[in-house]
C-alpha atoms as a PDB file:
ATOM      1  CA  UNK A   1      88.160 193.302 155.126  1.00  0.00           C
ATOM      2  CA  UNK A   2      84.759 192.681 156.126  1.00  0.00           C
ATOM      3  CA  UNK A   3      83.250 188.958 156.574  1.00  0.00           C
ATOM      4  CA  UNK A   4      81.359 189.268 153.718  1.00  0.00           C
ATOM      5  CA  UNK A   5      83.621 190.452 151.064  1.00  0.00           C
ATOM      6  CA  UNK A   6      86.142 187.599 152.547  1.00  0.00           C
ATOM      7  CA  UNK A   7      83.196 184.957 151.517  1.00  0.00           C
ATOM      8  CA  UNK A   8      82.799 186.522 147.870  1.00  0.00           C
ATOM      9  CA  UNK A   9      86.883 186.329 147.350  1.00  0.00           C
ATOM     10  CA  UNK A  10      86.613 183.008 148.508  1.00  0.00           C
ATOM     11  CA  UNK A  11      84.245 181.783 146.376  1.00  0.00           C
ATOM     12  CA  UNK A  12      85.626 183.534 143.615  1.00  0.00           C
ATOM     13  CA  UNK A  13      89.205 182.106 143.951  1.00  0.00           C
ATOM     14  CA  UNK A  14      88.168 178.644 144.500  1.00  0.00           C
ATOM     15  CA  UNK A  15      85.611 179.332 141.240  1.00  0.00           C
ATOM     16  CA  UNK A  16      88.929 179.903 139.438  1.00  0.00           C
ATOM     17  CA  UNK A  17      90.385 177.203 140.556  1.00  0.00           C
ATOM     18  CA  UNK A  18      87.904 174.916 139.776  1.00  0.00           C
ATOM     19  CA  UNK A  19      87.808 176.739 136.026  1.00  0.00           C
ATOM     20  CA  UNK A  20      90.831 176.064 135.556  1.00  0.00           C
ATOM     21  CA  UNK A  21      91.203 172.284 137.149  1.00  0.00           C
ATOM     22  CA  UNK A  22      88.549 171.278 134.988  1.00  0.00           C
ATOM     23  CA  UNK A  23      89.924 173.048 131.750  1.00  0.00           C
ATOM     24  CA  UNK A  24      93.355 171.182 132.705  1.00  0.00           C
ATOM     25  CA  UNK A  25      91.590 168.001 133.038  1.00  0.00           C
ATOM     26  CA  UNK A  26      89.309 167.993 129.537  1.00  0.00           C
ATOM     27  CA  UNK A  27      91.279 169.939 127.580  1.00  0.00           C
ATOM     28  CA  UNK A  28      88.286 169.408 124.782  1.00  0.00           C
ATOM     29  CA  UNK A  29      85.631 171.689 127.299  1.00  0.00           C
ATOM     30  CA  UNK A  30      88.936 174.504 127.148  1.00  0.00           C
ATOM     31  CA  UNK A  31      88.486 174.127 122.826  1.00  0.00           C
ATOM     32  CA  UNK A  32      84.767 174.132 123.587  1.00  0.00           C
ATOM     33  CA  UNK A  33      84.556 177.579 125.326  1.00  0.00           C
ATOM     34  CA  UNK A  34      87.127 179.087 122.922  1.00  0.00           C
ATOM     35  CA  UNK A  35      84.712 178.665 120.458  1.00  0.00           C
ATOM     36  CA  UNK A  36      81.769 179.564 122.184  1.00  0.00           C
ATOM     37  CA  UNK A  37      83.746 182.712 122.638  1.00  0.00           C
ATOM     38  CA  UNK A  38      84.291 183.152 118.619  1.00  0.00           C
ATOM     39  CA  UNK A  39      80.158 182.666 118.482  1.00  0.00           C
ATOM     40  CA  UNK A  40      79.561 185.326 121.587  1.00  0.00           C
ATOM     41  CA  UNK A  41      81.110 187.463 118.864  1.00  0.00           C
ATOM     42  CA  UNK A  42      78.250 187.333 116.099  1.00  0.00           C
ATOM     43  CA  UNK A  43      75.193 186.044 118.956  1.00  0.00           C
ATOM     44  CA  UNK A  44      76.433 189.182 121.306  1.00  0.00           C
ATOM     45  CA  UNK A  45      72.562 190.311 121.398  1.00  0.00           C
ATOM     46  CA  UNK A  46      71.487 186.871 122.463  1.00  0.00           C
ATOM     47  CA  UNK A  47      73.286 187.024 125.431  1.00  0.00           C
ATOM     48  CA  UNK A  48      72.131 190.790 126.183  1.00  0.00           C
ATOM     49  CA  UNK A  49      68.097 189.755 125.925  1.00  0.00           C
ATOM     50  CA  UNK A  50      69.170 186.833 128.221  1.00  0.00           C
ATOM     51  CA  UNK A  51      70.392 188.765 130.290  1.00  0.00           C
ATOM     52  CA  UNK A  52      67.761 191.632 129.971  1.00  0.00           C
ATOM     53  CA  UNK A  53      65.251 188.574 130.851  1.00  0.00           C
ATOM     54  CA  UNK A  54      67.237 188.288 134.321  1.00  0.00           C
ATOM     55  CA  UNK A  55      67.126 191.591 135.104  1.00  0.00           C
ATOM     56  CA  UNK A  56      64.080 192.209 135.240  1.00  0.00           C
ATOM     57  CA  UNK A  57      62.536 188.984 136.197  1.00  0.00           C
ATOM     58  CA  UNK A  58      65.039 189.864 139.688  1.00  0.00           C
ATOM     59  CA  UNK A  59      63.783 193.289 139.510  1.00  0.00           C
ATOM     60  CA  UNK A  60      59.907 192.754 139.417  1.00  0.00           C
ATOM     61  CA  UNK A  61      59.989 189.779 140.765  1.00  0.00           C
ATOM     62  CA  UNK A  62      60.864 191.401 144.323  1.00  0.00           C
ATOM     63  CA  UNK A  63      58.004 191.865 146.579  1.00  0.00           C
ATOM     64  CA  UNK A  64      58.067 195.341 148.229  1.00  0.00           C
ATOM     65  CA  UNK A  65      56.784 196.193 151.696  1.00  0.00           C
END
């Protein structure tokens, strides 16, 4: 396994971890994102033009040689 894909596992287990300390610790933030979930449901193109946005501001944004 190279270096760098050893760094992104790493940060994505102790992400996790993290996740799910804090939903263990306020289990109120764990009811929150359930229902943020419920409203991804019905506001499913909100998050695709916010994401759209960061696409392309990464994608233009780059300055090319």
């Amino acid at each position: 396994m190279s270096p760098s894909a050893r760094r992104t596992l790493a940060v994505f287990i102790v992400f996790t971890l993290v996740t799910i300390a804090l939903c263990a610790a306020f289990p109120r933030m764990l009811a929150f994102v359930e229902l943020a979930a419920r409203e991804l449901r019905v506001l499913w193109w909100l998050v695709f033009i916010v994401a759209l946005g960061v696409w392309l501001t990464f994608f233009f944004g780059k300055r090319k040689p």
